[in-house]
Protein backbone atom coordinates (compact mmCIF):
# COMPACT_ATOMS: atom_id res chain seq x y z
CA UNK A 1 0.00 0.00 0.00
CA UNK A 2 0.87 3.71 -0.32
CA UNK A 3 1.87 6.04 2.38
CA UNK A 4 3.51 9.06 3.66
CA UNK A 5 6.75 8.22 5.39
CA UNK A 6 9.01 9.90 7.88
CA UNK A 7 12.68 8.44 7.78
CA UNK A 8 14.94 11.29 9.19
CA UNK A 9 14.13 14.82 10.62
CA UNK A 10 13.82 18.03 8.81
CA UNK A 11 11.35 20.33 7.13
CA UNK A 12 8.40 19.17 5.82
CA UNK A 13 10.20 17.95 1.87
CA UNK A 14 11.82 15.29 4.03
CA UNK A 15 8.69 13.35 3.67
CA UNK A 16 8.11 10.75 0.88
CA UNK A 17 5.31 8.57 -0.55
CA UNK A 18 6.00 5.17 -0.61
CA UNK A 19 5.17 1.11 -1.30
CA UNK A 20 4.77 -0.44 2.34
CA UNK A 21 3.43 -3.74 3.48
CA UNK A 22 -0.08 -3.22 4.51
CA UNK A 23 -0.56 -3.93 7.93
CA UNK A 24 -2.16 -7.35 9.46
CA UNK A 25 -4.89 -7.77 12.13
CA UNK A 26 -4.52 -8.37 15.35
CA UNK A 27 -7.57 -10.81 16.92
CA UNK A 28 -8.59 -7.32 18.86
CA UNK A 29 -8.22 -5.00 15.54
CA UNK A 30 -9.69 -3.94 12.47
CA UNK A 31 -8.23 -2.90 9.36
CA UNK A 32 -9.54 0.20 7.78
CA UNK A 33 -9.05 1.22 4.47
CA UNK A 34 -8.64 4.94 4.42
CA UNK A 35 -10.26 7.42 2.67
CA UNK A 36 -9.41 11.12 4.34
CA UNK A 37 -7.35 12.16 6.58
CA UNK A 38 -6.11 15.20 8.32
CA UNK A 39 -2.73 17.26 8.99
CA UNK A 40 -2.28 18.81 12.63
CA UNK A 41 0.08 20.17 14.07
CA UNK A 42 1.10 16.73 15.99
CA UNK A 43 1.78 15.45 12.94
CA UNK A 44 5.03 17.22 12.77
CA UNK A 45 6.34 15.93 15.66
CA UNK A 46 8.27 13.00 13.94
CA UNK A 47 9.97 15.20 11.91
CA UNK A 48 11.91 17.28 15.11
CA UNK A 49 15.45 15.40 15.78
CA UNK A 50 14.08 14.30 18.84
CA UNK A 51 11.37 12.04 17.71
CA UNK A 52 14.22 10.28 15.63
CA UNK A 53 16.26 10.06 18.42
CA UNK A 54 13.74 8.05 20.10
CA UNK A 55 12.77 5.93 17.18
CA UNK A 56 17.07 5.37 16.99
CA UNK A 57 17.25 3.98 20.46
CA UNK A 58 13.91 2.11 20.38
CA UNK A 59 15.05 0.57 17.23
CA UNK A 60 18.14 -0.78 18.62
CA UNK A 61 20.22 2.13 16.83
CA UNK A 62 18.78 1.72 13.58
CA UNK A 63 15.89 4.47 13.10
CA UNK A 64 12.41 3.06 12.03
CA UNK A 65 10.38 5.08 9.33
CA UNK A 66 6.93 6.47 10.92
CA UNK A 67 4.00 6.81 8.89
CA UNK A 68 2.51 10.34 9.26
CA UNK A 69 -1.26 10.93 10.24
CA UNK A 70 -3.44 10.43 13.32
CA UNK A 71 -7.17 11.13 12.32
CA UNK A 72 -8.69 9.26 9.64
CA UNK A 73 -12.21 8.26 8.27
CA UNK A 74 -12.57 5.19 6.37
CA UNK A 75 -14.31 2.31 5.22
CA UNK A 76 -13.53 -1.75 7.79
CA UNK A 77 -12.03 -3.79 5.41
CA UNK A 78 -11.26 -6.34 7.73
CA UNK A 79 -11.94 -7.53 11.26
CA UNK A 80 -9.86 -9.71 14.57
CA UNK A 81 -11.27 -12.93 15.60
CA UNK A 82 -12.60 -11.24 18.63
CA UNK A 83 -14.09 -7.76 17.49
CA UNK A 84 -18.23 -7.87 17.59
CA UNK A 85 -18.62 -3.47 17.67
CA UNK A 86 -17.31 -3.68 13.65
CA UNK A 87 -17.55 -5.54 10.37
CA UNK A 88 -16.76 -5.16 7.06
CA UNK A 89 -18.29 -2.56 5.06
CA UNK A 90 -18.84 -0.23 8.20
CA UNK A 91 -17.97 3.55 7.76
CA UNK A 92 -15.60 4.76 10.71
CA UNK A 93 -13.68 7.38 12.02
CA UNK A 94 -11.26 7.66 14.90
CA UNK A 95 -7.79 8.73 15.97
CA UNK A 96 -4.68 6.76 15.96
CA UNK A 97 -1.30 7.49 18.18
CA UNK A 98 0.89 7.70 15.41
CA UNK A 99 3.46 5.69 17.61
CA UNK A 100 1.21 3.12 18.71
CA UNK A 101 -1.11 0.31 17.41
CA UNK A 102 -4.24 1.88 19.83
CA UNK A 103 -6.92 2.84 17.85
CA UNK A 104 -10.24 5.30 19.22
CA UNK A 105 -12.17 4.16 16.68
CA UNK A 106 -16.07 5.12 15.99
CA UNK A 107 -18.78 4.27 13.84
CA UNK A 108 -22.22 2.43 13.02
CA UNK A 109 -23.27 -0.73 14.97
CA UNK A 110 -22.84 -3.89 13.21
CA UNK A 111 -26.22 -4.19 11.26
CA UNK A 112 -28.03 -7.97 10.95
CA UNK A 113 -27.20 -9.44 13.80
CA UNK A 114 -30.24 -10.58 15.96
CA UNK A 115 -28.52 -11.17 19.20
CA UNK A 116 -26.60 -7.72 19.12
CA UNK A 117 -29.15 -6.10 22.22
CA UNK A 118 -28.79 -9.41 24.15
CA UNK A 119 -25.09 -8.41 24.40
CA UNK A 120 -23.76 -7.82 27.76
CA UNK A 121 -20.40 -6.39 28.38
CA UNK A 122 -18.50 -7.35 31.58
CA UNK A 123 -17.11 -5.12 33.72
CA UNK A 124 -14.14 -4.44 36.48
CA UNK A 125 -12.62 -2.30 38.39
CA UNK A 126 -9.35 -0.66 37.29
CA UNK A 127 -7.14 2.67 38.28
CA UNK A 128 -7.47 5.06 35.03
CA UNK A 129 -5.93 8.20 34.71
CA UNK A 130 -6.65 10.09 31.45
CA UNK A 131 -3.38 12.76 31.71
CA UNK A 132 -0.50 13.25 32.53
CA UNK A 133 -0.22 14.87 36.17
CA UNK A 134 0.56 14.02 39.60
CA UNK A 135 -0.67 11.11 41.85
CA UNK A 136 -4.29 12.16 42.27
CA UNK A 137 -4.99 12.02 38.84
CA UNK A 138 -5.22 8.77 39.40
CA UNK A 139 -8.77 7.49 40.32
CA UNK A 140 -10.97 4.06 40.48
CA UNK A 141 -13.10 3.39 37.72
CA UNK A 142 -15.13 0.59 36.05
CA UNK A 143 -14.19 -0.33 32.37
CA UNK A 144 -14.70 -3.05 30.49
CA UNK A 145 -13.39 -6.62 31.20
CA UNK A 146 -10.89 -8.03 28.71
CA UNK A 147 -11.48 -10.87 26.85
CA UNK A 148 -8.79 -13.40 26.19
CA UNK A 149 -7.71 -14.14 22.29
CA UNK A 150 -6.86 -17.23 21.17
CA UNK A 151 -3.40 -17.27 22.82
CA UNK A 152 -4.16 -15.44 25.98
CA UNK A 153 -5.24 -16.00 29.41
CA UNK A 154 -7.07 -13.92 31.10
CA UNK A 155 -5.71 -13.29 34.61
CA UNK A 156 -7.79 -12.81 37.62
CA UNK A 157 -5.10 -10.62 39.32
CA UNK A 158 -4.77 -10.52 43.25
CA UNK A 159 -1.78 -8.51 43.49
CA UNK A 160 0.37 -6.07 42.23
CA UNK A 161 2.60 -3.16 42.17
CA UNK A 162 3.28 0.07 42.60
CA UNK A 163 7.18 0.64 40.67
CA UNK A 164 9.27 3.48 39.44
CA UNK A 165 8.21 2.77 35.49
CA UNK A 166 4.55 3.17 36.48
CA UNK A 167 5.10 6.44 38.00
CA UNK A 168 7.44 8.20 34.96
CA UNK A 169 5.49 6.59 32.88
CA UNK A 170 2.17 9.00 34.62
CA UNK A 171 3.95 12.07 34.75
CA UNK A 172 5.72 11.71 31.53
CA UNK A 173 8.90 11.31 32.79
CA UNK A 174 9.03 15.03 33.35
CA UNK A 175 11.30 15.04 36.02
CA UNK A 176 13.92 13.96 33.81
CA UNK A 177 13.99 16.72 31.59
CA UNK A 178 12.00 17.99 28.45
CA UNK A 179 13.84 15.13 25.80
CA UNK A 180 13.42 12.56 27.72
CA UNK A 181 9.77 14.00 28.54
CA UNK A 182 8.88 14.46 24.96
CA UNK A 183 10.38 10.39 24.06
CA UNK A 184 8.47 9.14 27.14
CA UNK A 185 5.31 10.54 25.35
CA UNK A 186 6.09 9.32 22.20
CA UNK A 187 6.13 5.25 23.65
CA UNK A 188 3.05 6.48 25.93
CA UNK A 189 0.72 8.66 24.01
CA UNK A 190 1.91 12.39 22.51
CA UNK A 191 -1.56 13.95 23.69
CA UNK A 192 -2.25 11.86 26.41
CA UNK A 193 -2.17 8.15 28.03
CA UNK A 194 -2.04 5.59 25.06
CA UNK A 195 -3.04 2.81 28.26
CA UNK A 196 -5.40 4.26 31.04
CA UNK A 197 -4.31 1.55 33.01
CA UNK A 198 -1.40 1.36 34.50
CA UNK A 199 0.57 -1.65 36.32
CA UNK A 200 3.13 -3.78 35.10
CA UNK A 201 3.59 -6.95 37.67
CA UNK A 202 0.65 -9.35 38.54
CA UNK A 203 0.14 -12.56 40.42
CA UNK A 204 -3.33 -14.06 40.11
CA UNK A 205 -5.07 -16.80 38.79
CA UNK A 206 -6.31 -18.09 35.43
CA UNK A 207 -9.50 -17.21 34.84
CA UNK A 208 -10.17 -18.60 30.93
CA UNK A 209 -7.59 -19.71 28.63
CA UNK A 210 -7.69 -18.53 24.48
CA UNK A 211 -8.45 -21.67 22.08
CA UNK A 212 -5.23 -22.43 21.15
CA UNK A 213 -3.55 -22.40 24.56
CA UNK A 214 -1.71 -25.32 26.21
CA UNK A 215 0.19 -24.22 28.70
CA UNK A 216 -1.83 -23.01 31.27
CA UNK A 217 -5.89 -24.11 32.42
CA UNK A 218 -8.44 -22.33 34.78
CA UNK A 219 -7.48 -22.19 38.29
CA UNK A 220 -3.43 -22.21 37.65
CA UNK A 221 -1.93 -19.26 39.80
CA UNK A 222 0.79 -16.76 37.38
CA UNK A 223 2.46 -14.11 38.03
CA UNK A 224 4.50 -12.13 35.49
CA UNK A 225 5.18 -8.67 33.91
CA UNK A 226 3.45 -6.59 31.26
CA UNK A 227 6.32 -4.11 30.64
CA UNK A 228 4.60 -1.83 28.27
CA UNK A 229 1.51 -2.60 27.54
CA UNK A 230 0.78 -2.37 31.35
CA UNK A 231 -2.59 -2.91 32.52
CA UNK A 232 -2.10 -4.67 35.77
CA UNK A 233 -3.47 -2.17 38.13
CA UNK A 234 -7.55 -3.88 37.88
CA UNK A 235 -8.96 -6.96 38.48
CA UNK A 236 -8.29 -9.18 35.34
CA UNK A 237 -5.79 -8.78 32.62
CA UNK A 238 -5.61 -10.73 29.47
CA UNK A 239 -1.70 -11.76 28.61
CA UNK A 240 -0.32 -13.63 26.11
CA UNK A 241 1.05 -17.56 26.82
CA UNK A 242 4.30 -16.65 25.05
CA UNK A 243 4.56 -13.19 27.00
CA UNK A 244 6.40 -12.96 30.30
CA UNK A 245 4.10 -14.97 32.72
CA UNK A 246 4.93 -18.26 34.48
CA UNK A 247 3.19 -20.46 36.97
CA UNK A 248 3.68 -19.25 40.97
CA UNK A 249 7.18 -20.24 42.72
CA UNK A 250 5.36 -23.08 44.90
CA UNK A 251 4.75 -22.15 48.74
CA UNK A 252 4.43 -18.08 47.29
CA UNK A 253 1.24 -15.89 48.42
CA UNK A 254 0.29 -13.89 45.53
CA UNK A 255 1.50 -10.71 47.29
CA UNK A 256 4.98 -12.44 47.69
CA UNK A 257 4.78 -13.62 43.94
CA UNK A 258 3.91 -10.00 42.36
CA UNK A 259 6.97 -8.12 43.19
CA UNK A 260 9.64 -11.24 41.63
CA UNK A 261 9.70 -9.38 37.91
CA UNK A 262 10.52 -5.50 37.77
CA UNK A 263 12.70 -5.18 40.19
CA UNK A 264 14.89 -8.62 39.34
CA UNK A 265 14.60 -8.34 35.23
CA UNK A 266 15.89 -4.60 35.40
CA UNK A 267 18.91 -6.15 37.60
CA UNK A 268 19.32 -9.28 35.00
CA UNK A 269 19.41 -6.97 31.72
CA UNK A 270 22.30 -5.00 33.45
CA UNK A 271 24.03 -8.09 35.06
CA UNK A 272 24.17 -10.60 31.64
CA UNK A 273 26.29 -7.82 30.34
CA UNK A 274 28.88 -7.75 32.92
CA UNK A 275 30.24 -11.83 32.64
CA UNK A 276 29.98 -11.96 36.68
CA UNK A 277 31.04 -14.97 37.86
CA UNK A 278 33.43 -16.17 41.03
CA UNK A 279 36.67 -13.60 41.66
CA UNK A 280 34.73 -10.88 39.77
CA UNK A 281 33.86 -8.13 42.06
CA UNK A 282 30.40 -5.94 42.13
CA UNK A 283 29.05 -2.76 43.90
CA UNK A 284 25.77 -2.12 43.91
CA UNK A 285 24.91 1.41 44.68
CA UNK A 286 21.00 1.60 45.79
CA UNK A 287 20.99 -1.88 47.38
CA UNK A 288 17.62 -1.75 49.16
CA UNK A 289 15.49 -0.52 46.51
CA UNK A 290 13.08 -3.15 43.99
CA UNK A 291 16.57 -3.58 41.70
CA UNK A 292 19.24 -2.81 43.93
CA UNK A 293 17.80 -5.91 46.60
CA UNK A 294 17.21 -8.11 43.23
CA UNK A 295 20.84 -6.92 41.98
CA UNK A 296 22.65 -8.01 45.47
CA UNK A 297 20.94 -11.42 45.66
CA UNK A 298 21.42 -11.71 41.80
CA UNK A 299 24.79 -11.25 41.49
CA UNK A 300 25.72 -13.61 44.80
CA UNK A 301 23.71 -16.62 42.38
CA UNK A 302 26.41 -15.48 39.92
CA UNK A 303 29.41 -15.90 42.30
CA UNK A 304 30.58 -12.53 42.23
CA UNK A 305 31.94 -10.97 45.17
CA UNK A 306 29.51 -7.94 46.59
CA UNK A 307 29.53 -4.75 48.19
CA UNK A 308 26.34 -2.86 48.75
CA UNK A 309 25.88 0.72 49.09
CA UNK A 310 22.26 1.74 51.50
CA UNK A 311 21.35 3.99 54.31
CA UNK A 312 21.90 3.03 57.85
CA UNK A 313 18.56 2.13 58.54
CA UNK A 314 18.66 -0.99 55.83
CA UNK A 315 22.58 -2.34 56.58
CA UNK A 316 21.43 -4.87 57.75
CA UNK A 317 18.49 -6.12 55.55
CA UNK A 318 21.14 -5.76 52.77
CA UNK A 319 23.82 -8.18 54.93
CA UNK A 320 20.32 -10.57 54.74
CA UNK A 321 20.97 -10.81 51.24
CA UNK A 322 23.97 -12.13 50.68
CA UNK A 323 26.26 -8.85 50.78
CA UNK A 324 29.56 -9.64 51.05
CA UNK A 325 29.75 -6.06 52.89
CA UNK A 326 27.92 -3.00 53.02
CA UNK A 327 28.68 0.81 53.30
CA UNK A 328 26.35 3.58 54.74
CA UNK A 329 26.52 6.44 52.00
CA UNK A 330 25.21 8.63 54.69
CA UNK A 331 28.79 8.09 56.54
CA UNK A 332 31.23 6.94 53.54
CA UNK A 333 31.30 8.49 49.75
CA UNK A 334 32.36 4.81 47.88
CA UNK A 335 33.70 6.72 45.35
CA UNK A 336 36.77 8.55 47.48
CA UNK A 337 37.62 5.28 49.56
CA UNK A 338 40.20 4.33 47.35
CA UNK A 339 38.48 0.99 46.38
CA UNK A 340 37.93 -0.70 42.92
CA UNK A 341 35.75 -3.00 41.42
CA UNK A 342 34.97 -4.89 38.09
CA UNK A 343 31.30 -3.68 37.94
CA UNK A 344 29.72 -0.67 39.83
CA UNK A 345 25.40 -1.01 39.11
CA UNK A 346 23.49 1.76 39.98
CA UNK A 347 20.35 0.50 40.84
CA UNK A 348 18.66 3.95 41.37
CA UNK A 349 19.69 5.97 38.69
CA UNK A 350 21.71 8.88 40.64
CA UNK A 351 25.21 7.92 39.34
CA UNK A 352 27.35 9.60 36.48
CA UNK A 353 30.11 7.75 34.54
CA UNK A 354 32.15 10.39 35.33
CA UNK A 355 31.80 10.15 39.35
CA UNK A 356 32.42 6.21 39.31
CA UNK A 357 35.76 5.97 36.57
CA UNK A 358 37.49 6.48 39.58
CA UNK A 359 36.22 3.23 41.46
CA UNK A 360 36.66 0.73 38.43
CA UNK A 361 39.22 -1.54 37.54
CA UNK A 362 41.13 -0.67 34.04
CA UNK A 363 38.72 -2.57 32.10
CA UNK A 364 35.58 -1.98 34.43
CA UNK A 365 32.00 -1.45 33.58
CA UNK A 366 29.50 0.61 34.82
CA UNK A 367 26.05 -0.05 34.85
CA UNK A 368 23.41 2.60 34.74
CA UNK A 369 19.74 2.37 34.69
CA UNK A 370 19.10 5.63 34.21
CA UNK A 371 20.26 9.11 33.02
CA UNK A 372 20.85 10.48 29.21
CA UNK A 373 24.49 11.12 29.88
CA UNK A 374 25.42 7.75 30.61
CA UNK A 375 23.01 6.61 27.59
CA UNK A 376 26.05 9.00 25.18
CA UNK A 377 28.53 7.21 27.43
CA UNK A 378 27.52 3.75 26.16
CA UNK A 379 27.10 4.39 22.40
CA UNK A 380 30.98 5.75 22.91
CA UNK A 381 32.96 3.88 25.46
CA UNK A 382 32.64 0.54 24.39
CA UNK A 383 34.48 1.39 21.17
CA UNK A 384 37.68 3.19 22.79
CA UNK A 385 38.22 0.33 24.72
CA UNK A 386 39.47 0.55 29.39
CA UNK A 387 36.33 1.44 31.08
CA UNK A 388 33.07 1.78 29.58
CA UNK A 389 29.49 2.43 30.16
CA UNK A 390 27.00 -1.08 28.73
CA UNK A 391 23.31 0.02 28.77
CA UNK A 392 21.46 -2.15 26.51
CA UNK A 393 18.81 -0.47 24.38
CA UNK A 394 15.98 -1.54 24.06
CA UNK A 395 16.16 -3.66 27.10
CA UNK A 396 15.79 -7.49 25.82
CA UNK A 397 13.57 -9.55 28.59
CA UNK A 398 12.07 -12.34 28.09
CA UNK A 399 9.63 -15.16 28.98
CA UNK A 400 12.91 -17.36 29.89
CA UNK A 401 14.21 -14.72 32.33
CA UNK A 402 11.32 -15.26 33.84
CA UNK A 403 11.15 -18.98 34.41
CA UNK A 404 14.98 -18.09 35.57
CA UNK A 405 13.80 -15.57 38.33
CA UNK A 406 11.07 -18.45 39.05
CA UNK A 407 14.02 -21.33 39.34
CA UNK A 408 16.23 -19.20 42.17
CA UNK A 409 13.38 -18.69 44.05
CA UNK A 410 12.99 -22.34 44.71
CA UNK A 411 16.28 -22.93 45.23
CA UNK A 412 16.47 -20.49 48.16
CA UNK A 413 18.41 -17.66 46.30
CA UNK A 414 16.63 -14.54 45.57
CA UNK A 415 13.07 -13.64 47.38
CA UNK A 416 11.55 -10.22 46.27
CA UNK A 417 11.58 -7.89 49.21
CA UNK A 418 8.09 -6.32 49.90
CA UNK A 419 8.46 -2.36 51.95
CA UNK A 420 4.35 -2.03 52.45
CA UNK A 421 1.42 -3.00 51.16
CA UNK A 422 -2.12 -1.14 50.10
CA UNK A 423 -5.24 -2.25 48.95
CA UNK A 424 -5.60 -0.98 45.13
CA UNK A 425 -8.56 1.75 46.44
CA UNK A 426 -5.33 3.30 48.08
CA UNK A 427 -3.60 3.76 44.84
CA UNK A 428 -3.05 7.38 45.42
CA UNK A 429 -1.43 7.20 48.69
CA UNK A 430 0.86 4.02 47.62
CA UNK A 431 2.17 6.11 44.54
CA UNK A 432 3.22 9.07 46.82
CA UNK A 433 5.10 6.73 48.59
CA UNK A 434 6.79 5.51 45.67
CA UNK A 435 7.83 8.91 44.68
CA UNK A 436 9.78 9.74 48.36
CA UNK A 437 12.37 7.81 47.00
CA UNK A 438 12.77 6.06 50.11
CA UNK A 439 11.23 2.67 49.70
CA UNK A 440 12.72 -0.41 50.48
CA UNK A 441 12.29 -3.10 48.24
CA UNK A 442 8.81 -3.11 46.47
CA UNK A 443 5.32 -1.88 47.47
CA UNK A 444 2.34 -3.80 46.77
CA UNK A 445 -1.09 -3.37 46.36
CA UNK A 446 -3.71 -5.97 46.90
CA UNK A 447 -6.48 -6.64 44.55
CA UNK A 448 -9.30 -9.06 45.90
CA UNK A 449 -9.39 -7.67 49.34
CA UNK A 450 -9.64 -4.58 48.83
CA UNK A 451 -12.96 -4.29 46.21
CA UNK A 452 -14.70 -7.00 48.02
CA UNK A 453 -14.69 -9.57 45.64
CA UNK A 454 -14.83 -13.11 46.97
């Protein structure tokens, strides 16, 4: 098919019309053949040099093209397995996030079908949030229940989380600065939300299984991770089989069993590109937060030797887990002691490169998971060879690091630490918490208890 792409920034003659593959169906889509559109000023956005920075880094340093246009009025030409609202043949409108697949889409009923009325939609309760803003724009609302495609479950969640992604992801990352603010809207929504749900870990139970799945039947109890396409935060979520869900650890509540993923895959990305193993020494700076406690216990399983860098109050909490030593950054700067080590992780995003060359070896790494500067610092160091900065974009997790997290659970080496817990009606209060900076561990929020469902 034909259509306006954007492959680098500039003015507006950077723009081409060209021969693409048309785009399939998902079982929740339709496909609309298009017969106006408009221009806006959002439009232009994917023309700035920011907008292809993002689309760069997303696309693993090679930028993707972006098809231009967000309102449209067309004709269905095709529908998912699971759509009912739409057929072909129906005349619709709508507005698409030019960096997303979510469509609004609007329109006529479906015509000659005799059970349409007798319809009924389920519904649940859920935290929305429809812009960008601080913790009380967050509110309880009821929306409609998913339904689960041929090779999804849907999850009848009990618990969940409350994590740093979740809240940059609600303010737009807009403590980080305006670039990273405007690529944090372009994953999320430009205008506003793209997902009105947020919530990326789960534990639950199955509550139906697609047609086509195998590996899971009513009743099992999974927990897992959404990353982006979020959702967890309400009662039931549908997820894909070959997504990042796995049956419960065995002997786990569900509010032990939510909090294994965010914290512990953030702390695997870093750690698979640092070859730890015994003799190889580790600090982690931000040792009792959700990655820095997954990062300590992580990196013992590996064999390194650590050292773990917390406040006074959590020394010992962090000695719990495995720390070969700790230091109280309230009492000692790590960085003027005169020691070195193989691999320094920052687990909460407040180091530089430049602060920490000082406490690697000759051929150490450091570890970010945050910060633009050290995002320059890896595209350059790795290439002039002595210390360098590894921060893998896009972040690569998978179903398999999963199952991993799952196996050292049983095997006695890594337990998610859990700060507090809130029922999900005290969503507001549990993401202010967050925000203080000062949690240990995770914070959870409970899901059955706390609407009154049996």
């Amino acid at each position: 098919m034909k259509a306006i792409l954007c492959r680098k920034p500039g003015r507006p003659d950077v723009l081409a019309l060209d021969e693409i593959e048309k785009p399939s169906v998902t079982d929740d889509g339709v496909l609309v053949r298009v017969h106006a559109a408009s221009v806006n000023p959002v439009d232009f956005f994917p023309l700035s040099g920011v907008a292809h920075t993002a689309r760069w880094l997303s696309g693993g340093f090679k930028a993707r093209p972006v098809v231009l246009g967000t309102d449209f009025a067309g004709t269905v030409e095709s529908v998912g397995k699971s759509v009912t609202e739409f057929k072909p043949g129906d005349q619709v409108f709508g507005g698409k996030d030019r960096t997303t697949r979510g469509l609004q889409l609007h329109g006529r009923r479906p015509r000659h079908r005799k059970d349409h009325h007798h319809c009924v939609t389920s519904q649940m309760t859920a935290v929305v949030y429809d812009r960008y803003g601080p913790p009380e724009v967050l509110r309880l609302e009821q929306v409609d229940r998913p339904v689960a495609s041929e090779g999804q479950v849907l999850v009848r969640v009990h618990a969940t989380t409350v994590n740093r992604f979740d809240t940059a992801t609600r303010e737009a990352n807009r403590k980080s600065g305006l670039a990273i603010s405007l690529m944090s809207r372009l994953v999320s929504g430009v205008r506003g939300p793209r997902h009105r749900i947020l919530g990326t870990e789960f534990a639950g139970e199955v509550d139906a299984v697609g047609a086509r799945v195998t590996e899971f039947a009513i009743g099992d109890r999974v927990f897992g991770t959404t990353g982006l396409g979020f959702g967890a935060h309400a009662e039931y979520l549908a997820m894909p089989v070959s997504g990042r869900i796995a049956a419960m650890p065995a002997g786990m509540s569900f509010e032990e069993a939510a909090p294994i993923c965010d914290g512990a895959l953030n702390a695997l990305t870093c750690l698979k590109q640092a070859d730890l193993r015994t003799g190889r020494t580790i600090l982690v700076n931000g040792a009792s937060g959700a990655i820095g406690t997954a990062g300590v216990q992580l990196a013992k399983s590996f064999g390194a030797d650590v050292t773990a860098v917390c406040n006074t109050k959590n020394l010992e909490l962090v000695r719990s887990l495995g720390a070969d030593r700790v230091i109280d950054y309230t009492q000692t700067d790590f960085t003027r002691n005169g020691q070195t080590y193989d691999v320094i992780l920052d687990a909460v995003g407040k180091l530089s490169f430049g602060r920490c060359r000082g406490s690697l070896e000759p051929h150490g790494i450091f570890l970010p998971t945050d910060g633009l500067a050290n995002l320059m610092w890896a595209l350059v160091t790795p290439r002039l060879g002595g210390k360098k900065v590894l921060f893998q974009i896009p972040p690569r997790q998978t179903k398999e690091d999963v199952l991993f997290l799952k196996q050292l659970i049983e095997a006695g080496k890594y337990r998610p630490v859990i700060d507090r817990r809130y029922p999900l009606t005290d969503v507001v209060e549990a993401t202010r918490y967050v925000e203080t900076e000062q949690k240990t561990g995770n914070v959870v929020l409970t899901v059955s208890q706390s609407i009154g469902r049996s």
